[in-house]
C-alpha atoms as a PDB file:
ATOM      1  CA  UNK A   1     -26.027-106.444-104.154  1.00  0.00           C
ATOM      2  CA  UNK A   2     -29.499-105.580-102.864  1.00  0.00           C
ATOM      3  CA  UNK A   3     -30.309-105.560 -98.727  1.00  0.00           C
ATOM      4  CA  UNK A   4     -34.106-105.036 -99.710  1.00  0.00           C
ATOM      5  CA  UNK A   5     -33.823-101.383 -97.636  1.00  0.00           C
ATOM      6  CA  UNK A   6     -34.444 -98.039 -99.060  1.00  0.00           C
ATOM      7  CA  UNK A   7     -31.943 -96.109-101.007  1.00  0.00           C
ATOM      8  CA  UNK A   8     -30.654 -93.121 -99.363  1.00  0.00           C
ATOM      9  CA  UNK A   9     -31.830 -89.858-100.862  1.00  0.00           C
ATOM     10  CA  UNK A  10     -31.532 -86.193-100.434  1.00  0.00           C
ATOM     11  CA  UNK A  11     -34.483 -86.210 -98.404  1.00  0.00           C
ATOM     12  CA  UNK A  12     -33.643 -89.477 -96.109  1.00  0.00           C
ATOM     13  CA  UNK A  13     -34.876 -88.334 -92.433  1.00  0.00           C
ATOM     14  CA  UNK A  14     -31.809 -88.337 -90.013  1.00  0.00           C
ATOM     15  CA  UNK A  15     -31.987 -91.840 -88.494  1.00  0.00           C
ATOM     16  CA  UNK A  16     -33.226 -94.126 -90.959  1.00  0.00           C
ATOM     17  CA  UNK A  17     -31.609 -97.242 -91.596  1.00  0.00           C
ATOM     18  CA  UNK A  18     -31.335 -97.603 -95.701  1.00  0.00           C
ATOM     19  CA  UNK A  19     -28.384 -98.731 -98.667  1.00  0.00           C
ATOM     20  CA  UNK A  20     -26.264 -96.846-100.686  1.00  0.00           C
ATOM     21  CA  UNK A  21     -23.685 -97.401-103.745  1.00  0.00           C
ATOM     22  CA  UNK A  22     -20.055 -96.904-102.472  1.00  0.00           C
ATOM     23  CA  UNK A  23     -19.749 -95.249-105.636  1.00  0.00           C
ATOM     24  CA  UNK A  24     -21.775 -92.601-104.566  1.00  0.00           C
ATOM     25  CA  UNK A  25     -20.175 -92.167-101.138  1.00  0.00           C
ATOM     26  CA  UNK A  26     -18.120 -88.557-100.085  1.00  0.00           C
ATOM     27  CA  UNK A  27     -14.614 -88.898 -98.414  1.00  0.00           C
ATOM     28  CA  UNK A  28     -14.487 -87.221 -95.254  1.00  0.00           C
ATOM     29  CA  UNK A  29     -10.677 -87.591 -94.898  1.00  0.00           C
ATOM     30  CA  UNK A  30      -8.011 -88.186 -97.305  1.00  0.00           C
ATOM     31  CA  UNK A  31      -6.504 -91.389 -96.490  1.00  0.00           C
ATOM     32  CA  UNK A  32      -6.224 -94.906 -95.006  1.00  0.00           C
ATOM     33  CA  UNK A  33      -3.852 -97.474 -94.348  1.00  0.00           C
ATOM     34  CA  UNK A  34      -3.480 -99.511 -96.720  1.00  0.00           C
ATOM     35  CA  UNK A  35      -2.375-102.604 -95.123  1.00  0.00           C
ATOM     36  CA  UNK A  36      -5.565-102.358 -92.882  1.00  0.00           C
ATOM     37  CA  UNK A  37      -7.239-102.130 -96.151  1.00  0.00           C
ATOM     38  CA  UNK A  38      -5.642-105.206 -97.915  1.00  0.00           C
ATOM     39  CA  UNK A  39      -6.932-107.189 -94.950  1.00  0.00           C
ATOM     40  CA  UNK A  40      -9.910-106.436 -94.985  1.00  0.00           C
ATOM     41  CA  UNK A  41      -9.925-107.143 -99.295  1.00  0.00           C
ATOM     42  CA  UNK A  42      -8.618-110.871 -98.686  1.00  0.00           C
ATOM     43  CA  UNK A  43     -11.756-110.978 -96.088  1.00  0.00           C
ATOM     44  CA  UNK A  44     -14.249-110.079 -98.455  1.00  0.00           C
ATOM     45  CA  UNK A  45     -13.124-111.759-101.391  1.00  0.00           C
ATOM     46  CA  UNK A  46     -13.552-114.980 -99.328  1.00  0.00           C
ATOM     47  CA  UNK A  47     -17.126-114.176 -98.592  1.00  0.00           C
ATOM     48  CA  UNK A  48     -20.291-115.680-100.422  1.00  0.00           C
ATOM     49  CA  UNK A  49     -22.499-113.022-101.211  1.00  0.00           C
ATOM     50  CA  UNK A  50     -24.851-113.802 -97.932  1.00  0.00           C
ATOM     51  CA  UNK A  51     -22.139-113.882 -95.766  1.00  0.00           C
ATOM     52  CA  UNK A  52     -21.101-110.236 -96.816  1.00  0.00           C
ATOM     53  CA  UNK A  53     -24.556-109.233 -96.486  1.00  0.00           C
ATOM     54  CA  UNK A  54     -24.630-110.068 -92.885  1.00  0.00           C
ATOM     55  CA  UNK A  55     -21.536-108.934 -92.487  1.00  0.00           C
ATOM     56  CA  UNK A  56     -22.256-105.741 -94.048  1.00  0.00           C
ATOM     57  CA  UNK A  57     -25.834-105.450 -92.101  1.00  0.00           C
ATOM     58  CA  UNK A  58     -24.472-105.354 -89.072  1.00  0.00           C
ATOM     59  CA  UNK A  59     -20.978-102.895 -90.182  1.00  0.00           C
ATOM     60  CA  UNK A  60     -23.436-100.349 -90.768  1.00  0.00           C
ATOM     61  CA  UNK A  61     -21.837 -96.985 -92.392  1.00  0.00           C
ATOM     62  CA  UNK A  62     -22.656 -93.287 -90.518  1.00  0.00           C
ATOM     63  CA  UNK A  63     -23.832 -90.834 -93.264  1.00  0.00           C
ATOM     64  CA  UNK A  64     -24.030 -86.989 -92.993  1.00  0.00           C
ATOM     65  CA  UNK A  65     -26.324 -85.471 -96.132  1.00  0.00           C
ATOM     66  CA  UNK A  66     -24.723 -82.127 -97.392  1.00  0.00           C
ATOM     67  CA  UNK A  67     -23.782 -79.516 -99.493  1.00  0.00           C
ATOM     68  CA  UNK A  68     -27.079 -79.589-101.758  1.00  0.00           C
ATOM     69  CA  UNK A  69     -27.870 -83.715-101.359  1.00  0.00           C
ATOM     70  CA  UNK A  70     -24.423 -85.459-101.399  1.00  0.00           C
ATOM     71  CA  UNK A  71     -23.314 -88.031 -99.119  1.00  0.00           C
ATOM     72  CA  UNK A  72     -20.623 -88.078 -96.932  1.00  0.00           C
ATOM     73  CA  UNK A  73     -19.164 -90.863 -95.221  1.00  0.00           C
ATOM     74  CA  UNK A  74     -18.113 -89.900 -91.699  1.00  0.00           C
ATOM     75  CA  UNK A  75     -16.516 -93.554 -90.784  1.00  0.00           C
ATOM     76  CA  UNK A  76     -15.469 -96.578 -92.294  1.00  0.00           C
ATOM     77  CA  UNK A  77     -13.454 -95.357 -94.819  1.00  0.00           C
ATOM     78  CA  UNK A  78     -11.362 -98.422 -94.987  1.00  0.00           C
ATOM     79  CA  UNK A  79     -14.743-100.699 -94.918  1.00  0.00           C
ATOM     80  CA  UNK A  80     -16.058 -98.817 -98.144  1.00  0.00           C
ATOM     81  CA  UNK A  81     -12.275 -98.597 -99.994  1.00  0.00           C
ATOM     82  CA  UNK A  82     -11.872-102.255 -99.068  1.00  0.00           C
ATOM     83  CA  UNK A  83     -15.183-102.983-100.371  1.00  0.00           C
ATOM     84  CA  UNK A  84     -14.678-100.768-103.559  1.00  0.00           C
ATOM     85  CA  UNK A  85     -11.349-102.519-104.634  1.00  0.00           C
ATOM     86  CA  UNK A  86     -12.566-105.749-104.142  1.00  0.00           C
ATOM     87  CA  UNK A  87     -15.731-105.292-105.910  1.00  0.00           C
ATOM     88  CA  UNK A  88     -12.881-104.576-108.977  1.00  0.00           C
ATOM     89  CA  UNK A  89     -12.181-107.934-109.459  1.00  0.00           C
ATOM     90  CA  UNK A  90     -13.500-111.666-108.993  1.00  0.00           C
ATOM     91  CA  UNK A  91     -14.716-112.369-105.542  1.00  0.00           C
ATOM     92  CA  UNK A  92     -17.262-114.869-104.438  1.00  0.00           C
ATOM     93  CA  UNK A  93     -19.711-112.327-103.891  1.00  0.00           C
ATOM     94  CA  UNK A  94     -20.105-111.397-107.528  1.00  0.00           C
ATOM     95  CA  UNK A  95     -20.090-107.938-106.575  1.00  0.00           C
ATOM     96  CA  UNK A  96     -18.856-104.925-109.130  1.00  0.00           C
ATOM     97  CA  UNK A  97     -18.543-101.410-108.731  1.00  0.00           C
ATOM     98  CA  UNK A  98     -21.928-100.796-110.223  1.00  0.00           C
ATOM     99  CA  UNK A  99     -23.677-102.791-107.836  1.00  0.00           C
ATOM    100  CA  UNK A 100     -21.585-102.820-104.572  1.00  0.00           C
ATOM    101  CA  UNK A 101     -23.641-101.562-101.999  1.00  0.00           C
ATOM    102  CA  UNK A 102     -23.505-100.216 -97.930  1.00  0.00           C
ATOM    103  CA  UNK A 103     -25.815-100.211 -95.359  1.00  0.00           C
ATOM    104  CA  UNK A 104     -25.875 -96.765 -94.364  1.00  0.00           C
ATOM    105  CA  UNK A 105     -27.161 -94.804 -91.048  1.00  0.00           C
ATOM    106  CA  UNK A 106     -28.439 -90.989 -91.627  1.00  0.00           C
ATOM    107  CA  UNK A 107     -25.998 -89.110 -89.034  1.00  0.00           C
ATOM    108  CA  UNK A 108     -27.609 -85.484 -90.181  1.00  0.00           C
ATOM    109  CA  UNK A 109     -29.581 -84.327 -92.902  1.00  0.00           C
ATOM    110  CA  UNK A 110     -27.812 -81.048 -93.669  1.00  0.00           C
ATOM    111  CA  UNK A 111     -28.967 -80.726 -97.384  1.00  0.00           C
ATOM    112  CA  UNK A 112     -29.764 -77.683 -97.025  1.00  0.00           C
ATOM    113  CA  UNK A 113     -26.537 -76.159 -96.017  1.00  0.00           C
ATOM    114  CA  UNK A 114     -23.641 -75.763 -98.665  1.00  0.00           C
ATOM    115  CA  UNK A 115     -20.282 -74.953 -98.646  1.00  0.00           C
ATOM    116  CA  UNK A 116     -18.759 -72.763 -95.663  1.00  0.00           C
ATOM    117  CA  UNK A 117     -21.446 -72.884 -93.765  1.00  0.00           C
ATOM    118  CA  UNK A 118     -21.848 -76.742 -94.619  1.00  0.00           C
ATOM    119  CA  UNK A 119     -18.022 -77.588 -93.799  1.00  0.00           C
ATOM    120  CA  UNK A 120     -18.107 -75.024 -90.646  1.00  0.00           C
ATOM    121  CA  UNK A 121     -21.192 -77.567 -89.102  1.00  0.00           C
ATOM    122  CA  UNK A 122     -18.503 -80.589 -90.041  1.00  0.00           C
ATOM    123  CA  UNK A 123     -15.584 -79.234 -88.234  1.00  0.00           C
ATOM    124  CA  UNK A 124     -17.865 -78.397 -85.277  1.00  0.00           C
ATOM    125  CA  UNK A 125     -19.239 -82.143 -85.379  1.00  0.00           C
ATOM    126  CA  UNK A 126     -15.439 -83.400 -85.221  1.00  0.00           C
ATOM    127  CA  UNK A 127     -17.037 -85.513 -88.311  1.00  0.00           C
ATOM    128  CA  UNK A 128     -14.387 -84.309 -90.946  1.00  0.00           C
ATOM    129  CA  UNK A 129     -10.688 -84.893 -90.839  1.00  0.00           C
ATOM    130  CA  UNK A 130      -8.475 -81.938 -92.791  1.00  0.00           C
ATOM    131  CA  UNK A 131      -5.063 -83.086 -92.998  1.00  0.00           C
ATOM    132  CA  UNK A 132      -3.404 -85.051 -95.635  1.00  0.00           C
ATOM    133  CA  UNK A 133      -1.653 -88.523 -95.564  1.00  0.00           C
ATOM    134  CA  UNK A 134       1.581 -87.253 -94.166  1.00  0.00           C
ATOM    135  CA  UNK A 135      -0.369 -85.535 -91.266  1.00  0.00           C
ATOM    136  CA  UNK A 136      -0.082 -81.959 -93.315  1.00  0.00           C
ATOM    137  CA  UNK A 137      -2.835 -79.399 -93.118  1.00  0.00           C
ATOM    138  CA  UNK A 138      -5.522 -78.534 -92.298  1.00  0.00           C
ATOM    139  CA  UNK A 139      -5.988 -78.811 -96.016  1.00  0.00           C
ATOM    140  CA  UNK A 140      -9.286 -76.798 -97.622  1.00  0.00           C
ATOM    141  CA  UNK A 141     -12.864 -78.717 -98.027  1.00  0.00           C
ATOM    142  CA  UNK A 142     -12.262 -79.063-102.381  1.00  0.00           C
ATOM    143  CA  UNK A 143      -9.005 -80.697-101.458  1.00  0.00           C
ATOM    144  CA  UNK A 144     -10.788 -83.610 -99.742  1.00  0.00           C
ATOM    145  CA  UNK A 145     -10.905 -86.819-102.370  1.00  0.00           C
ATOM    146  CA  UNK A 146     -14.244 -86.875-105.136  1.00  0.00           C
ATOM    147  CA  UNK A 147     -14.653 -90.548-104.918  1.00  0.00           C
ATOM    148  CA  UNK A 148     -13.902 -93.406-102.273  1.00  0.00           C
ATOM    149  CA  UNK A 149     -11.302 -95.341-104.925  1.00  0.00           C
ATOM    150  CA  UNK A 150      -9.457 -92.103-104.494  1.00  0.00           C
ATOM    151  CA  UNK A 151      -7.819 -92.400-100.829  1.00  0.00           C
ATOM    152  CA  UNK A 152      -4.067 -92.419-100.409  1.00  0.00           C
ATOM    153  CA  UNK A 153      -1.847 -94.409 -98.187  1.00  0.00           C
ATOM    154  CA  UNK A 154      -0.772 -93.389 -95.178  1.00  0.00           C
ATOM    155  CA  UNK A 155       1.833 -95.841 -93.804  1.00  0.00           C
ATOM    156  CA  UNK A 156       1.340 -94.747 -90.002  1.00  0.00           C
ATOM    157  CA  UNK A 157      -2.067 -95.246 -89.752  1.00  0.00           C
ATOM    158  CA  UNK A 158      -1.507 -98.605 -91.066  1.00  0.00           C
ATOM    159  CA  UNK A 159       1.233 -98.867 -88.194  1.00  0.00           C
ATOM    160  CA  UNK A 160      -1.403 -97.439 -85.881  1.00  0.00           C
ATOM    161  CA  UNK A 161      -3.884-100.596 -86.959  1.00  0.00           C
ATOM    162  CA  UNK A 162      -1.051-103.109 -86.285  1.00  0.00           C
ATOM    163  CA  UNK A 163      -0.796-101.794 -82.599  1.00  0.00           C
ATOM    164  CA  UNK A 164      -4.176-101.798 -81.487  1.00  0.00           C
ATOM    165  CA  UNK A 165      -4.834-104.900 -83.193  1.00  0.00           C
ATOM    166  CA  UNK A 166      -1.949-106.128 -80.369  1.00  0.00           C
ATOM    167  CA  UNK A 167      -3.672-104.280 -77.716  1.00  0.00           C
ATOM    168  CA  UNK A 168      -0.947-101.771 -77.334  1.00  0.00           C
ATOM    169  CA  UNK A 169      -3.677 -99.271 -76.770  1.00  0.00           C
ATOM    170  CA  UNK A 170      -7.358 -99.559 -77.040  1.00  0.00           C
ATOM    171  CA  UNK A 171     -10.546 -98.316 -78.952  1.00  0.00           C
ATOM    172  CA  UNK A 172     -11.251 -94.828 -77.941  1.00  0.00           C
ATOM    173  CA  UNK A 173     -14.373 -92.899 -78.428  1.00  0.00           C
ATOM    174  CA  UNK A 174     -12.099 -89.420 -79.156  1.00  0.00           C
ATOM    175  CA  UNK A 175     -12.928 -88.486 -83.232  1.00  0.00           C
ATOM    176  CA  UNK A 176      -9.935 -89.930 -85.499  1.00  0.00           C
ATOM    177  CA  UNK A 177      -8.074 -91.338 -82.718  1.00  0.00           C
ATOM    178  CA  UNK A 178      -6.278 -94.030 -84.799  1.00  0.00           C
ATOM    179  CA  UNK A 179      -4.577 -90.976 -86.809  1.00  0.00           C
ATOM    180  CA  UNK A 180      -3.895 -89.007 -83.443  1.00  0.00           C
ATOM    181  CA  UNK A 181      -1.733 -92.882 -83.011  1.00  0.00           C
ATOM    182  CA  UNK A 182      -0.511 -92.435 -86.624  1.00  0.00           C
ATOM    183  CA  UNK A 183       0.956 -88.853 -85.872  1.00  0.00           C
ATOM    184  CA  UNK A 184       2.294 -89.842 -82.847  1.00  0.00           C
ATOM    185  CA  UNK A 185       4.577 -92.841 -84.388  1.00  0.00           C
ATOM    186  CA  UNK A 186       5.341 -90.577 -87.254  1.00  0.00           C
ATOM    187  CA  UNK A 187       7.481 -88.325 -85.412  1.00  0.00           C
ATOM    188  CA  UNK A 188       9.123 -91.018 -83.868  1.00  0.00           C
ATOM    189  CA  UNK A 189      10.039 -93.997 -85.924  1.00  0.00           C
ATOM    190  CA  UNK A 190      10.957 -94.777 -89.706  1.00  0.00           C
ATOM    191  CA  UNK A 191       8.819 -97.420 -90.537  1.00  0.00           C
ATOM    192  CA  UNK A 192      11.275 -98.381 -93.972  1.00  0.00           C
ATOM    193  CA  UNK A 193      14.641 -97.075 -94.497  1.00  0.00           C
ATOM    194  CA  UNK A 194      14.366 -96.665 -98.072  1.00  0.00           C
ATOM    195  CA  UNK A 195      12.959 -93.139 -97.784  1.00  0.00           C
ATOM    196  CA  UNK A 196      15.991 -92.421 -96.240  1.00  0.00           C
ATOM    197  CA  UNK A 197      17.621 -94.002 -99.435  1.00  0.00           C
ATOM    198  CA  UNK A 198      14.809 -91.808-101.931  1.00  0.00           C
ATOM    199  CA  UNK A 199      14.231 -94.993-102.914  1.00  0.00           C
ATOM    200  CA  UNK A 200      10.394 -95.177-102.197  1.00  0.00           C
ATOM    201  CA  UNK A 201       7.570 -92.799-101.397  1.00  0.00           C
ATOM    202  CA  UNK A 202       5.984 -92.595 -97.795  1.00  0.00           C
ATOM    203  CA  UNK A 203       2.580 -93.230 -99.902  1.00  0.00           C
ATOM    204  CA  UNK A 204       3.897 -96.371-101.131  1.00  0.00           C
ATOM    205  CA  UNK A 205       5.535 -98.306 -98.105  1.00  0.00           C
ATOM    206  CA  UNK A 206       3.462-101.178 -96.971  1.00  0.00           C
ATOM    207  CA  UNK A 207       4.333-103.033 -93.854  1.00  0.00           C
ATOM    208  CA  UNK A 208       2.653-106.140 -94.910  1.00  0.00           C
ATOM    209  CA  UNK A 209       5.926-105.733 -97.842  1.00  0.00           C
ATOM    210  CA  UNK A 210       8.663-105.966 -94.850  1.00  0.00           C
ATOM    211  CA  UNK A 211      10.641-108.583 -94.168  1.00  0.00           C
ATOM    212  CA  UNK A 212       9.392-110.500 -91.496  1.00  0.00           C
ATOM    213  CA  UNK A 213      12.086-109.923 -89.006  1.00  0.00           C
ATOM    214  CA  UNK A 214      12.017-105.919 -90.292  1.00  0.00           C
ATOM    215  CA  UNK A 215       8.061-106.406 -89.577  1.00  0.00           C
ATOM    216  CA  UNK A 216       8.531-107.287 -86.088  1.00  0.00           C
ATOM    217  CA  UNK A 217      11.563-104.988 -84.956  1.00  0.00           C
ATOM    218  CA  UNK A 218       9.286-101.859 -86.357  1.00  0.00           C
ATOM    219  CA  UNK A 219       6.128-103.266 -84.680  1.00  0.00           C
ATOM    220  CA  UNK A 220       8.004-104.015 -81.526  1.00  0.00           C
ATOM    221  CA  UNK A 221       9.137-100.484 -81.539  1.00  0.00           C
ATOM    222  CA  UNK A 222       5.839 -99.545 -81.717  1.00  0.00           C
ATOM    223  CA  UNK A 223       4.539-101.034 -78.937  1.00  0.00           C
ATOM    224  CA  UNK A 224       7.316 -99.882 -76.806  1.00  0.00           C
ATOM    225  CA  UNK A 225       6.319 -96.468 -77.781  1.00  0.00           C
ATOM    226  CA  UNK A 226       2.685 -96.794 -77.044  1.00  0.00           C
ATOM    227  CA  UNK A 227       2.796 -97.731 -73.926  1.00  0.00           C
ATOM    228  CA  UNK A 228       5.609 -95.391 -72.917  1.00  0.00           C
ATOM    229  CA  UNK A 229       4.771 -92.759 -70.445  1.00  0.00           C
ATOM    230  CA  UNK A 230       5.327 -90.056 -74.098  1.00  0.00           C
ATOM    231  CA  UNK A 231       2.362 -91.868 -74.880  1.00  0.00           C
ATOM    232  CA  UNK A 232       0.195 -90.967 -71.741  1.00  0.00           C
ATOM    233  CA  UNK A 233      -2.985 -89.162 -72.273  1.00  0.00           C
ATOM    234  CA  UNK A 234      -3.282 -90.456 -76.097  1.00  0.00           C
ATOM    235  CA  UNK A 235      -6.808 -91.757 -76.911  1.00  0.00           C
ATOM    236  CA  UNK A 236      -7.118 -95.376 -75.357  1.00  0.00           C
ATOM    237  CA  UNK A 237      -3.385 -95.141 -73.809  1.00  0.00           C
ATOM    238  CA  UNK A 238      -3.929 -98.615 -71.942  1.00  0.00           C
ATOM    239  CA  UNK A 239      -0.188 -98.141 -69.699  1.00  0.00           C
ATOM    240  CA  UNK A 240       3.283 -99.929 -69.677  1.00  0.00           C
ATOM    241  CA  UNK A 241       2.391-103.784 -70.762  1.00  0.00           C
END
């Protein structure tokens, strides 16, 4: 997959518009939801390879260059992990892992700053998220994942996806607010039962997996709780429905 732009180097000016491998992309958090993610897979397998394109030209990825030339990817996690996994086996595209591409937007070029001092500018920015898929941390820089393929599951902020995708609160502005949503339902609801059983890990509970009517009762719940007045002053709190 080519989108006839430059490819991002160490020395890409902060602005420029260019493309980048997703292989060669830096997690800036540890996880997604993975039932945001699977949606988005069954999307993009659909897709002819122009239709991606454009798709992909205008779901442009923010970039911050660091720690001696790498690249870190400061959003769309789920758009590059998405894009990874398909790219792993047959789509319509024709795209593999040694060709799927982004189109990428310099944030910063901080090449020349490297570890402390490089992850001290990233905590500043709000443009790095230090906490694990169960909401633990902060966890240290080295912990964050090597490679895109690498993010876990994190059940909530898959739950956290369902509700603003039914308007129970909206898109906010405030950095990571869909896992501010994530912690908040965490606390507060059980999304499967089985963990109560040890019979599955929180990493591995899907809600797409649920029984339908299990689906809707935990959704439901959901909703109830983000527009509760608990829920007031959350990121994109939109009020009782």
């Amino acid at each position: 997959m080519n989108f006839d732009l430059p490819e991002l180097t160490a020395e890409t000016p902060e602005g420029a518009l260019c493309q980048v491998k997703v292989s060669m992309l830096k997690p800036t958090q540890n996880a997604v939801g993975f039932d945001e993610v699977n949606d988005k897979i069954a999307r993009y397998r659909a897709k002819s390879e122009e239709d991606l394109k454009d798709y992909l030209l205008v779901h442009q990825v923010p970039i911050v260059i660091g720690n001696g030339g790498q690249f870190y990817l400061t959003d769309h996690h789920h758009l590059a992990n998405a894009l990874w996994k398909t790219a792993q086996s047959k789509n319509e595209a024709d795209i593999t892992t040694d060709n799927v591409r982004v189109v990428a937007t310099v944030q910063h070029n901080r090449a020349g700053l490297k570890g402390y001092h490089f992850w001290k500018t990233m905590q500043a920015s709000r443009l790095v998220y230090l906490f694990d898929h169960r909401g633990g941390g902060p966890i240290r820089p080295k912990e964050l994942c090597a490679h895109i393929k690498d993010l876990t599951n994190d059940p909530y902020r898959g739950l956290a996806w369902e509700v603003r995708c039914r308007y129970g609160y909206g898109k906010s502005p405030h950095a990571f607010s869909e896992f501010v949503w994530a912690n908040f339902f965490r606390i507060r609801i059980i999304i499967d039962n089985a963990t109560l059983k040890d019979e599955i890990r929180e990493a591995d509970i899907l809600i797409s997996n649920l029984a339908e009517e299990q689906k809707k009762a935990i959704i439901d719940d959901a909703m109830q709780w983000a527009r509760s007045p608990e829920a007031r002053g959350m990121p994109g709190y939109n009020g009782p429905g």
